[in-house]
N, C-alpha and C. Protein backbone atom coordinates (compact mmCIF):
# COMPACT_ATOMS: atom_id res chain seq x y z
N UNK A 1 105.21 53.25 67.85
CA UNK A 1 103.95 53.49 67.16
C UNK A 1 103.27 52.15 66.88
N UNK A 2 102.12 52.34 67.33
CA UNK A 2 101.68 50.70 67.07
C UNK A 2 101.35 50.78 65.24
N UNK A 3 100.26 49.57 65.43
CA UNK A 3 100.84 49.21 63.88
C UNK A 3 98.86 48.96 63.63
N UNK A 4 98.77 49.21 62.59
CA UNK A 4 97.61 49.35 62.32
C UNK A 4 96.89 48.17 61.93
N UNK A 5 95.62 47.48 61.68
CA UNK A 5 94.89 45.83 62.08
C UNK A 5 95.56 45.63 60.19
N UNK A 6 95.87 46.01 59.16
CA UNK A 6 96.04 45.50 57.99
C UNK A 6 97.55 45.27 57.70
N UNK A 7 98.30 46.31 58.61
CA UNK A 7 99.61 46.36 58.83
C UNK A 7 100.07 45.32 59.51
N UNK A 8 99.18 44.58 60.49
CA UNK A 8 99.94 43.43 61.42
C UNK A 8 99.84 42.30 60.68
N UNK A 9 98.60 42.38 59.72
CA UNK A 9 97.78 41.32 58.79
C UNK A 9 99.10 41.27 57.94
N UNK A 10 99.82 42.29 57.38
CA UNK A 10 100.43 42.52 56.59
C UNK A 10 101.80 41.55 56.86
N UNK A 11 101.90 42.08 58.42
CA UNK A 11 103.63 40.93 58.65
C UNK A 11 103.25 39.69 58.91
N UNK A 12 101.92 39.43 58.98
CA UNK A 12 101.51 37.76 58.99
C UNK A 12 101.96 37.23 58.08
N UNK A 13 101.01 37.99 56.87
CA UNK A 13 100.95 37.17 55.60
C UNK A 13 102.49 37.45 54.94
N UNK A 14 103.12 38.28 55.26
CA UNK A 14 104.90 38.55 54.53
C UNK A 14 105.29 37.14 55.30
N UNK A 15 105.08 36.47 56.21
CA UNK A 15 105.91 35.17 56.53
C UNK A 15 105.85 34.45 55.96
N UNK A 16 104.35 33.88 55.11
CA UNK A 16 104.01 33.23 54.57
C UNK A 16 104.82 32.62 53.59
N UNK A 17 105.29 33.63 52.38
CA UNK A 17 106.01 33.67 50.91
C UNK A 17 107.41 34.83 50.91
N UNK A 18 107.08 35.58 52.06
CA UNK A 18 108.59 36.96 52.17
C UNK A 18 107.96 37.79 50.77
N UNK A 19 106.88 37.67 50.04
CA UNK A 19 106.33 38.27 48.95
C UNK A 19 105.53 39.80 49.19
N UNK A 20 106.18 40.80 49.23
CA UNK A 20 105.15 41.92 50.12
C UNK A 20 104.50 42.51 48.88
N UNK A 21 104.57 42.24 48.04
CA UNK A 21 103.00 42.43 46.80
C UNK A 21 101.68 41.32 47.48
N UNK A 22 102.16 40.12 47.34
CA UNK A 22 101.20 39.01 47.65
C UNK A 22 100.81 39.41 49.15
N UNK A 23 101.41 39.83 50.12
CA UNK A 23 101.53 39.88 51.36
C UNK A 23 99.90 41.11 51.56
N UNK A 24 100.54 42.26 50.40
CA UNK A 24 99.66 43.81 51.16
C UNK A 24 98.04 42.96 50.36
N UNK A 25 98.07 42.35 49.40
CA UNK A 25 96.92 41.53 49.12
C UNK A 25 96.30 40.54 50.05
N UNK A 26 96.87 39.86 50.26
CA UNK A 26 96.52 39.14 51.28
C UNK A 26 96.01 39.63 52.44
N UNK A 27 96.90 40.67 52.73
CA UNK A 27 95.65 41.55 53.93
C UNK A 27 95.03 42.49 53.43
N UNK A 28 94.81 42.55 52.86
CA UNK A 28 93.17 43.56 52.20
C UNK A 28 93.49 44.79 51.38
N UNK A 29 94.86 45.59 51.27
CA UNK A 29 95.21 46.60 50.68
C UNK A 29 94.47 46.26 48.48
N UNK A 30 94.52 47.00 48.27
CA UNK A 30 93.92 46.64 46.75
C UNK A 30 94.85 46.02 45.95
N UNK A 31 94.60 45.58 45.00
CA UNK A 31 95.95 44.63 44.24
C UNK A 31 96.65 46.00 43.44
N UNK A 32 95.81 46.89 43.31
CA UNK A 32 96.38 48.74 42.32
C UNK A 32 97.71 48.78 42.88
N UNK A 33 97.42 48.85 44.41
CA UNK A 33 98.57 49.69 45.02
C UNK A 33 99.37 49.01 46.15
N UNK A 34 99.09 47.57 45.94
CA UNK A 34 100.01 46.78 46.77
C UNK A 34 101.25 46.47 46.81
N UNK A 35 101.75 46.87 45.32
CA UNK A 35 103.35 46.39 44.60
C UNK A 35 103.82 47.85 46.29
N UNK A 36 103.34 49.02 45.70
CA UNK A 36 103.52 50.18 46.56
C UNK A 36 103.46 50.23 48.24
N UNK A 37 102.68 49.88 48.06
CA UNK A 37 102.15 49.41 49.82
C UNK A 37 103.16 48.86 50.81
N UNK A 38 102.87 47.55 50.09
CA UNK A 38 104.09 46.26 50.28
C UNK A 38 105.45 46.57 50.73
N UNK A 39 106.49 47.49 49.68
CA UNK A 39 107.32 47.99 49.22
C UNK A 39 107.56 49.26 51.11
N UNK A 40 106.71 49.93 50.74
CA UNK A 40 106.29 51.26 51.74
C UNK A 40 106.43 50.19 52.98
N UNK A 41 106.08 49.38 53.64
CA UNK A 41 105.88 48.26 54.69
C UNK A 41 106.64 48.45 55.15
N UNK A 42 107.33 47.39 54.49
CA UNK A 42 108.92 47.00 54.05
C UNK A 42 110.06 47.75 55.15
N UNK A 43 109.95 49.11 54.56
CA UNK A 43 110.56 50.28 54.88
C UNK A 43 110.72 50.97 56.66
N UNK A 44 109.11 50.68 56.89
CA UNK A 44 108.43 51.15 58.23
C UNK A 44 109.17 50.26 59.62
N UNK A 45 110.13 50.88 60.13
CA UNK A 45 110.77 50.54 61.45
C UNK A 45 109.80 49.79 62.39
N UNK A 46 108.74 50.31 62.65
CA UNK A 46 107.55 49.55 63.30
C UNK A 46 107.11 47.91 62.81
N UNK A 47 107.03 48.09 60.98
CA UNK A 47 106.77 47.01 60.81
C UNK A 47 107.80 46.14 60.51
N UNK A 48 109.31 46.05 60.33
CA UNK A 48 110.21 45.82 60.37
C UNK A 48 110.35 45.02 61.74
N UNK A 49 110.40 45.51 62.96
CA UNK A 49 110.24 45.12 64.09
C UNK A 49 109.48 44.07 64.52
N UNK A 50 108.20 44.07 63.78
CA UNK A 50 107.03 43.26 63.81
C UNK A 50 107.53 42.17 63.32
N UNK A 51 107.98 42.30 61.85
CA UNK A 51 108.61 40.85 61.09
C UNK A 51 109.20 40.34 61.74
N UNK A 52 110.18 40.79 62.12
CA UNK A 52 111.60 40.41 62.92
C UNK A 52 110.74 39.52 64.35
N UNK A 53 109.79 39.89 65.19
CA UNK A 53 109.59 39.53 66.18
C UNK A 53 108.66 38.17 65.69
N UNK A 54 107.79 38.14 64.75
CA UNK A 54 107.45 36.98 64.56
C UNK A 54 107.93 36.15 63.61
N UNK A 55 109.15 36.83 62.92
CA UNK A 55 110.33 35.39 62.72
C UNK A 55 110.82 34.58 63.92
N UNK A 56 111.36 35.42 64.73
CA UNK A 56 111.65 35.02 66.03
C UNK A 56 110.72 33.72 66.91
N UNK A 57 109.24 34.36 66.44
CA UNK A 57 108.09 33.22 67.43
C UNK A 57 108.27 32.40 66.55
N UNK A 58 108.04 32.10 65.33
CA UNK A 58 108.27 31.03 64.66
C UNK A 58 109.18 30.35 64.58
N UNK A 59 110.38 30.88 64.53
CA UNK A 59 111.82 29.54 64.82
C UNK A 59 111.86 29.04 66.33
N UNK A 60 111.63 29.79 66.92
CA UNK A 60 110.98 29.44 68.14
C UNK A 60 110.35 28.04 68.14
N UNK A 61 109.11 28.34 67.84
CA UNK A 61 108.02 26.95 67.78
C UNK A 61 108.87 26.09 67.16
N UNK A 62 109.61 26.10 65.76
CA UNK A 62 109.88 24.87 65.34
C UNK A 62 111.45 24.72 65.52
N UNK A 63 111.89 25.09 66.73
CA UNK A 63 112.98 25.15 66.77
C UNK A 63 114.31 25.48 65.79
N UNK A 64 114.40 26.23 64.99
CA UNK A 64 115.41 26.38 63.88
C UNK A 64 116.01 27.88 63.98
N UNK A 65 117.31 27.73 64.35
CA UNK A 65 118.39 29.02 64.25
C UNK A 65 119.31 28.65 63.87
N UNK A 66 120.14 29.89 63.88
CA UNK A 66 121.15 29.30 62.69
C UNK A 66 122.30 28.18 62.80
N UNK A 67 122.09 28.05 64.08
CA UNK A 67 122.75 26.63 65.11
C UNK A 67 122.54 25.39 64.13
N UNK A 68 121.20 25.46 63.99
CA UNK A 68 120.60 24.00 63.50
C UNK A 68 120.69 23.81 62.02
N UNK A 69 120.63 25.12 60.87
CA UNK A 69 121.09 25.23 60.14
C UNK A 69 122.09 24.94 59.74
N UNK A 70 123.37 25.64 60.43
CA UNK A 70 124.83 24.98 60.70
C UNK A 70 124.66 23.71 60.42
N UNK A 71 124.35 22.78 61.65
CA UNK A 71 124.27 22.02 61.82
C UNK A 71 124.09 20.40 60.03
N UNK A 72 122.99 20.91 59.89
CA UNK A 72 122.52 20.61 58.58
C UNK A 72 123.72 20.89 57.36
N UNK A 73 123.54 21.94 57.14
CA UNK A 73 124.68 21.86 56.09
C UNK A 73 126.06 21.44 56.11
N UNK A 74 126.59 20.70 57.79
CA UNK A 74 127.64 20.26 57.95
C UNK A 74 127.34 19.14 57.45
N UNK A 75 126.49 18.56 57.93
CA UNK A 75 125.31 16.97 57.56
C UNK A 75 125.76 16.91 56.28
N UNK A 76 125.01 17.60 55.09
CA UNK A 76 125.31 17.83 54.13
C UNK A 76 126.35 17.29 53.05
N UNK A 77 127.52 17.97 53.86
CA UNK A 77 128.70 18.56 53.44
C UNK A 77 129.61 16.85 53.62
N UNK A 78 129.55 16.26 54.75
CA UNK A 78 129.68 15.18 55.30
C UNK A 78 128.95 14.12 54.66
N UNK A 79 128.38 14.40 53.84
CA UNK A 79 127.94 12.71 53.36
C UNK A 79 128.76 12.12 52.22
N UNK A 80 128.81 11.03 52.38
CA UNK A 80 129.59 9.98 51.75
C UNK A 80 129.26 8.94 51.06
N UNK A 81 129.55 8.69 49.77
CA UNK A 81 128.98 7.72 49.14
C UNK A 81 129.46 6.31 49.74
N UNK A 82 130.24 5.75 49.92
CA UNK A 82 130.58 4.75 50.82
C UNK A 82 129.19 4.75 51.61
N UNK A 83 128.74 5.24 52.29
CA UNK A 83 127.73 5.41 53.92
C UNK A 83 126.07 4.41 53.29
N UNK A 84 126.22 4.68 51.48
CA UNK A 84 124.87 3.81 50.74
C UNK A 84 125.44 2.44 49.78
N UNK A 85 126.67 2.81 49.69
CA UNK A 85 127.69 1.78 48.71
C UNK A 85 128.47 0.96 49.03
N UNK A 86 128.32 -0.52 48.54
CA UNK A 86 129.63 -1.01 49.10
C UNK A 86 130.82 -0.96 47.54
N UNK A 87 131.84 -1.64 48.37
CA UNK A 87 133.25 -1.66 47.61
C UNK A 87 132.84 -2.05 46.23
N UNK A 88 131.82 -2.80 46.34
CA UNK A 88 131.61 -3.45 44.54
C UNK A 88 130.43 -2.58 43.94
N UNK A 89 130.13 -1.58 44.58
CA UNK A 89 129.08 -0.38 43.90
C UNK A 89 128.01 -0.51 43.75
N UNK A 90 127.65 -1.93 44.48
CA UNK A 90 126.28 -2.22 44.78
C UNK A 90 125.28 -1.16 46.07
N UNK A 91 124.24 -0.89 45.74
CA UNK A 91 123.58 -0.39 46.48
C UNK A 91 122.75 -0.76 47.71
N UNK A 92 123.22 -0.50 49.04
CA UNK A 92 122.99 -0.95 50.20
C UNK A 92 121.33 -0.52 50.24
N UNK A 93 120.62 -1.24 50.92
CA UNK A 93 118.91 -1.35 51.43
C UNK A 93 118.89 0.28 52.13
N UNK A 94 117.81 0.66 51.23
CA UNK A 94 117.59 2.10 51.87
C UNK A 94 117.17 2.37 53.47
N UNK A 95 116.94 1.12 54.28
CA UNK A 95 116.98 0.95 55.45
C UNK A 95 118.34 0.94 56.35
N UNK A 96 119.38 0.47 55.75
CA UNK A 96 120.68 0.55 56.24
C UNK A 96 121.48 2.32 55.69
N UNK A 97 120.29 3.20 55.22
CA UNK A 97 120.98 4.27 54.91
C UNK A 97 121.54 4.83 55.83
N UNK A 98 122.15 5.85 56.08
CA UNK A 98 122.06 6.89 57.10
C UNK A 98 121.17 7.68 56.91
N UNK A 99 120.78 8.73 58.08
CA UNK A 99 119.84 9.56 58.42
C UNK A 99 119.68 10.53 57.34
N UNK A 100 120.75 10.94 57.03
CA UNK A 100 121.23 12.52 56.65
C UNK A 100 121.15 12.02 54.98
N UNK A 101 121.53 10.72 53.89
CA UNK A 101 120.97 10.41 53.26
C UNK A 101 119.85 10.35 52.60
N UNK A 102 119.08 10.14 53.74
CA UNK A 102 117.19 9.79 53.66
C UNK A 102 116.72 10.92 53.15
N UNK A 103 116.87 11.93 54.29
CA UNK A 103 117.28 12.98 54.13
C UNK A 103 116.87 14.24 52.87
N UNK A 104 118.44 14.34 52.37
CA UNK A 104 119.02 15.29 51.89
C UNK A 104 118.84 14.72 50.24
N UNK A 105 118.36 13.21 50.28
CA UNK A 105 118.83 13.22 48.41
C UNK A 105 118.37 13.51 47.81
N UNK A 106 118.48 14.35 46.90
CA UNK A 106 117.56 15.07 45.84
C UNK A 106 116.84 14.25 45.02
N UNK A 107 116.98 13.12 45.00
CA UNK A 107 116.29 12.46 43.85
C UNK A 107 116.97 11.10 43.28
N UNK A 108 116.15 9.98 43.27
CA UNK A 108 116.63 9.22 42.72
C UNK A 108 115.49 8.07 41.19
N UNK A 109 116.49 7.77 39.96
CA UNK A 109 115.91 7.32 39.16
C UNK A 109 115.72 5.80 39.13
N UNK A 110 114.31 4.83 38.72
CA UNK A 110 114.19 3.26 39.08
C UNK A 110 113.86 3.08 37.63
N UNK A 111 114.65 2.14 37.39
CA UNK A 111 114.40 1.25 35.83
C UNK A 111 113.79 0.22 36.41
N UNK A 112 112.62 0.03 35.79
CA UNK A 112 111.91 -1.14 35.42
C UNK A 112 111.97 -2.46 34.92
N UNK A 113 113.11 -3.57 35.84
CA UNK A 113 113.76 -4.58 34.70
C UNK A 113 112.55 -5.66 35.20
N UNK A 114 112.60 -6.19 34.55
CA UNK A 114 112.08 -7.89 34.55
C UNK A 114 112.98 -9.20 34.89
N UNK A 115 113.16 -10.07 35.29
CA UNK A 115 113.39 -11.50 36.04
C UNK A 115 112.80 -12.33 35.65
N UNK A 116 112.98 -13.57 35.21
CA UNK A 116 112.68 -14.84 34.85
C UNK A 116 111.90 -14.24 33.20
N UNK A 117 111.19 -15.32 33.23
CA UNK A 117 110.88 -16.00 32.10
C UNK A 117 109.21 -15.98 32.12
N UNK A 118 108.39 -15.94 31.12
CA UNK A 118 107.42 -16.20 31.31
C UNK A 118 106.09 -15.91 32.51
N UNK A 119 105.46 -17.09 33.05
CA UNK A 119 104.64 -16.90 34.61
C UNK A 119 106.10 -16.72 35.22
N UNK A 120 107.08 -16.86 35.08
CA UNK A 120 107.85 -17.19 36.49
C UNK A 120 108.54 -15.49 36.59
N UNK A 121 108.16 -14.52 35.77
CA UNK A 121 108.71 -13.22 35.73
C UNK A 121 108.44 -12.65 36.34
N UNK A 122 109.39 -11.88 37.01
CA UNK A 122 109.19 -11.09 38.16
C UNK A 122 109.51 -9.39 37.49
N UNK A 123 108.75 -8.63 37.98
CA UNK A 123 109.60 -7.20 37.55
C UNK A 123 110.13 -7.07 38.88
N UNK A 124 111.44 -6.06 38.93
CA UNK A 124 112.03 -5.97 40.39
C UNK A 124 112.43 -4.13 39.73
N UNK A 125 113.03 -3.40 40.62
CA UNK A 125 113.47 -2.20 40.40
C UNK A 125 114.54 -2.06 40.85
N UNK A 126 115.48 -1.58 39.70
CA UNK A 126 116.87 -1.60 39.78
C UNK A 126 117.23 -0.13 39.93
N UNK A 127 117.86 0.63 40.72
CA UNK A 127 118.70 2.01 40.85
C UNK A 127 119.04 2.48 39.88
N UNK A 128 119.03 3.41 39.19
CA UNK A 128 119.82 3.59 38.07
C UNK A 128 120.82 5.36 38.37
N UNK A 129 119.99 5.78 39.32
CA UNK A 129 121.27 7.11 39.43
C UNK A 129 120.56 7.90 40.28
N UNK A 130 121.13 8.22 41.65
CA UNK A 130 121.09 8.89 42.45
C UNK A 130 121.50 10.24 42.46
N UNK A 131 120.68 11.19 42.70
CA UNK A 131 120.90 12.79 42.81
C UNK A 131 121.40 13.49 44.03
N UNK A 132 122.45 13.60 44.31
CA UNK A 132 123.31 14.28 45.24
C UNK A 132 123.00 15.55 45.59
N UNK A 133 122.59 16.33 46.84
CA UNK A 133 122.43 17.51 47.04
C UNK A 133 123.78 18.56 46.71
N UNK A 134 123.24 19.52 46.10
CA UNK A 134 124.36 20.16 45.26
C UNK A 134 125.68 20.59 46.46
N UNK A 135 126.76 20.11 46.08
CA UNK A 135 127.23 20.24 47.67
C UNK A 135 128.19 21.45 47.44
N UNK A 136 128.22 22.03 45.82
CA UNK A 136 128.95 23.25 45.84
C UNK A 136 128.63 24.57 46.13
N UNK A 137 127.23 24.53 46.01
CA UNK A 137 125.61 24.93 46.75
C UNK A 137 125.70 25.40 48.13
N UNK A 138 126.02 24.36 48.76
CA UNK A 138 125.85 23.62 50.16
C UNK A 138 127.63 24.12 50.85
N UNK A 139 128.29 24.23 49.82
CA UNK A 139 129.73 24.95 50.90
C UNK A 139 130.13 26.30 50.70
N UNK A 140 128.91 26.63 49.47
CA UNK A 140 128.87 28.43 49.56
C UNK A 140 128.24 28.73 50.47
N UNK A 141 127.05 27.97 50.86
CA UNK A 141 126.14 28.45 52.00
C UNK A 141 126.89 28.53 53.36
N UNK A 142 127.84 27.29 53.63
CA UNK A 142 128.59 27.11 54.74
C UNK A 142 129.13 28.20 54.95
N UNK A 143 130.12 28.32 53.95
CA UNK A 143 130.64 30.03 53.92
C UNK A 143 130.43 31.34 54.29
N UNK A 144 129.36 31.12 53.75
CA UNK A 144 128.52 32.36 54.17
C UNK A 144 128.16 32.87 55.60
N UNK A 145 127.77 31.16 55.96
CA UNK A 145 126.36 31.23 57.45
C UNK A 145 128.16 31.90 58.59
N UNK A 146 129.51 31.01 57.69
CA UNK A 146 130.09 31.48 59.12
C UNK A 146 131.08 32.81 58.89
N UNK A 147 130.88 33.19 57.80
CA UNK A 147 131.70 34.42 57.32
C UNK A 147 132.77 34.02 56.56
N UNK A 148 133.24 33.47 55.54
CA UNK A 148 133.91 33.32 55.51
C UNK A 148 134.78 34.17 54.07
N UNK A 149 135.15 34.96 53.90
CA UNK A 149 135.62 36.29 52.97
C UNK A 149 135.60 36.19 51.68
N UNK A 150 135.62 35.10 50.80
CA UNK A 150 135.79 34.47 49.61
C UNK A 150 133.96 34.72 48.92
N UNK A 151 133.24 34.73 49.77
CA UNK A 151 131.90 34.68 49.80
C UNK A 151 131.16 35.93 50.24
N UNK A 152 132.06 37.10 50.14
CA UNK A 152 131.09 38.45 50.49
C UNK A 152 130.79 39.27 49.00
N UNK A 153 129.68 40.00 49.34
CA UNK A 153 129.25 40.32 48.33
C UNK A 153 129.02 41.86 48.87
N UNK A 154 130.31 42.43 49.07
CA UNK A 154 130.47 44.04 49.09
C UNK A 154 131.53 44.91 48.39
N UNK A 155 131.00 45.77 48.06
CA UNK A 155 132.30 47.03 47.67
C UNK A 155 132.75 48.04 48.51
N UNK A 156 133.61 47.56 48.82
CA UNK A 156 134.59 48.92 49.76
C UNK A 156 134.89 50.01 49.33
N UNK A 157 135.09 51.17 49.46
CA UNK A 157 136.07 51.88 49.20
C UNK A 157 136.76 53.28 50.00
N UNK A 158 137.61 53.97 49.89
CA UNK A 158 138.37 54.44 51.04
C UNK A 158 138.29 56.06 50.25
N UNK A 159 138.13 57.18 50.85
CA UNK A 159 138.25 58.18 50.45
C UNK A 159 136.75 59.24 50.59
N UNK A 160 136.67 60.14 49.83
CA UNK A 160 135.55 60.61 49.88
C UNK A 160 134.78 60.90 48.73
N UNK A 161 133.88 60.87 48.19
CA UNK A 161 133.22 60.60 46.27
C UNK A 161 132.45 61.72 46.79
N UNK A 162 131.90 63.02 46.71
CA UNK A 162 130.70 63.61 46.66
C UNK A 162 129.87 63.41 45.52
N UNK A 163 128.67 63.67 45.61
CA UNK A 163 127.91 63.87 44.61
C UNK A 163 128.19 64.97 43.57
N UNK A 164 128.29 66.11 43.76
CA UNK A 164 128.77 67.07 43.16
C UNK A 164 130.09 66.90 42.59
N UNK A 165 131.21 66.23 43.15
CA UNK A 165 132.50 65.55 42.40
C UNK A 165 132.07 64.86 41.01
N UNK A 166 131.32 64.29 41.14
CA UNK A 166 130.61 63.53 40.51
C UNK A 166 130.56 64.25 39.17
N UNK A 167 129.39 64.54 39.38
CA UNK A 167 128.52 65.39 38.37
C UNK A 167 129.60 66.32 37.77
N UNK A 168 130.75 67.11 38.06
CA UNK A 168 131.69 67.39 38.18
C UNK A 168 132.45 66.93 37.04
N UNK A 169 132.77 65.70 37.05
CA UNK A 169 133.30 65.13 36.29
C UNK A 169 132.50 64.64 35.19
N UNK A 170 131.58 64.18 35.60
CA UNK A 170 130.79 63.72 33.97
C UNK A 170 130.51 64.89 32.85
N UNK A 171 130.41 66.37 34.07
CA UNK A 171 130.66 67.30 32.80
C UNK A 171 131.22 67.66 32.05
N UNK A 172 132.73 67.37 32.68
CA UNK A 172 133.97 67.19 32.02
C UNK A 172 134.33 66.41 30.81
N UNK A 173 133.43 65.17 31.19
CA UNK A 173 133.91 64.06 30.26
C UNK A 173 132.99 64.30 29.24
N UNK A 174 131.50 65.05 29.44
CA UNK A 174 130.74 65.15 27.99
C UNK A 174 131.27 66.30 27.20
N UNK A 175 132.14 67.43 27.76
CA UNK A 175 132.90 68.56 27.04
C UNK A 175 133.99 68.57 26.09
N UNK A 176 134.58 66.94 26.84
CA UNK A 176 135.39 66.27 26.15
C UNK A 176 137.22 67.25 26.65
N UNK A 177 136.47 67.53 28.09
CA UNK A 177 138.13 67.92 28.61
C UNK A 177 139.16 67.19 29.74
């Protein structure tokens, strides 16, 4: 079933944010009934298909699957303070960093010291604490991307529950038998 000109508008703009309120707005549905819309989309095998196919063109263009992902969070996972530090904990020239450093660091803080004396004072900027990408973060994700069991987020169970079992029993339990 093809897909209708607000519906395709619709899996455009869902790439944008993955937001399908913002999304059924964005292509023209009313803001009343977009939470609904959106939601209803969502659902539609056709447009499902659609998403899926232009996730696809897009990792495409910028090359990214879950290869390269992998890839990255091994990066990650692998960095080493040694690789910016030497033995005396001085901080190596952010030019001699590594790649994956440059990178990945979340953040780093510069104190403002001063040098010499007088005219002859220099301000210079001293390191004061580097922000590490969360790497406990970063080896749940690993986990995950390759399966790894410690990291699933399902409930099993073996037998058969009906609905009517159910109900069944809760009547039981409000009778108090």
């Amino acid at each position: 079933m093809a897909l209708t000109d607000k519906q395709e508008m619709f899996c455009r703009e869902y790439l944008v944010d993955l937001n399908a309120t913002q999304a059924a707005i964005r292509a023209g549905y009313s803001e009343k009934t977009a939470p609904v819309i959106g939601s209803e989309n969502l659902t539609k095998p056709n447009v499902q298909d659609r998403i899926a196919e232009l996730k696809g063109e897009r990792n495409a263009k910028v090359e990214i699957d879950a290869a390269y992902v992998l890839r990255r969070l091994v990066e990650i996972d692998q960095m080493d303070v040694l690789d910016i530090m030497t033995d005396d904990m001085s901080i190596k020239p952010v030019s001699e960093w590594p790649a994956s450093w440059r990178r990945y660091l979340s953040g780093f803080d510069l104190a403002d010291m001063f040098e010499g004396r007088g005219e002859d004072r220099e301000m210079v900027g001293i390191l004061k604490k580097i922000k590490w990408p969360d790497k406990v973060k970063n080896l749940e994700l690993l986990g995950k991307h390759i399966d790894v069991q410690a990291f699933k987020e399902k409930v099993e169970h073996s037998g058969e529950i009906s609905l009517i079992d159910r109900i069944q029993e809760s009547r039981k339990r409000a009778r108090g038998k």
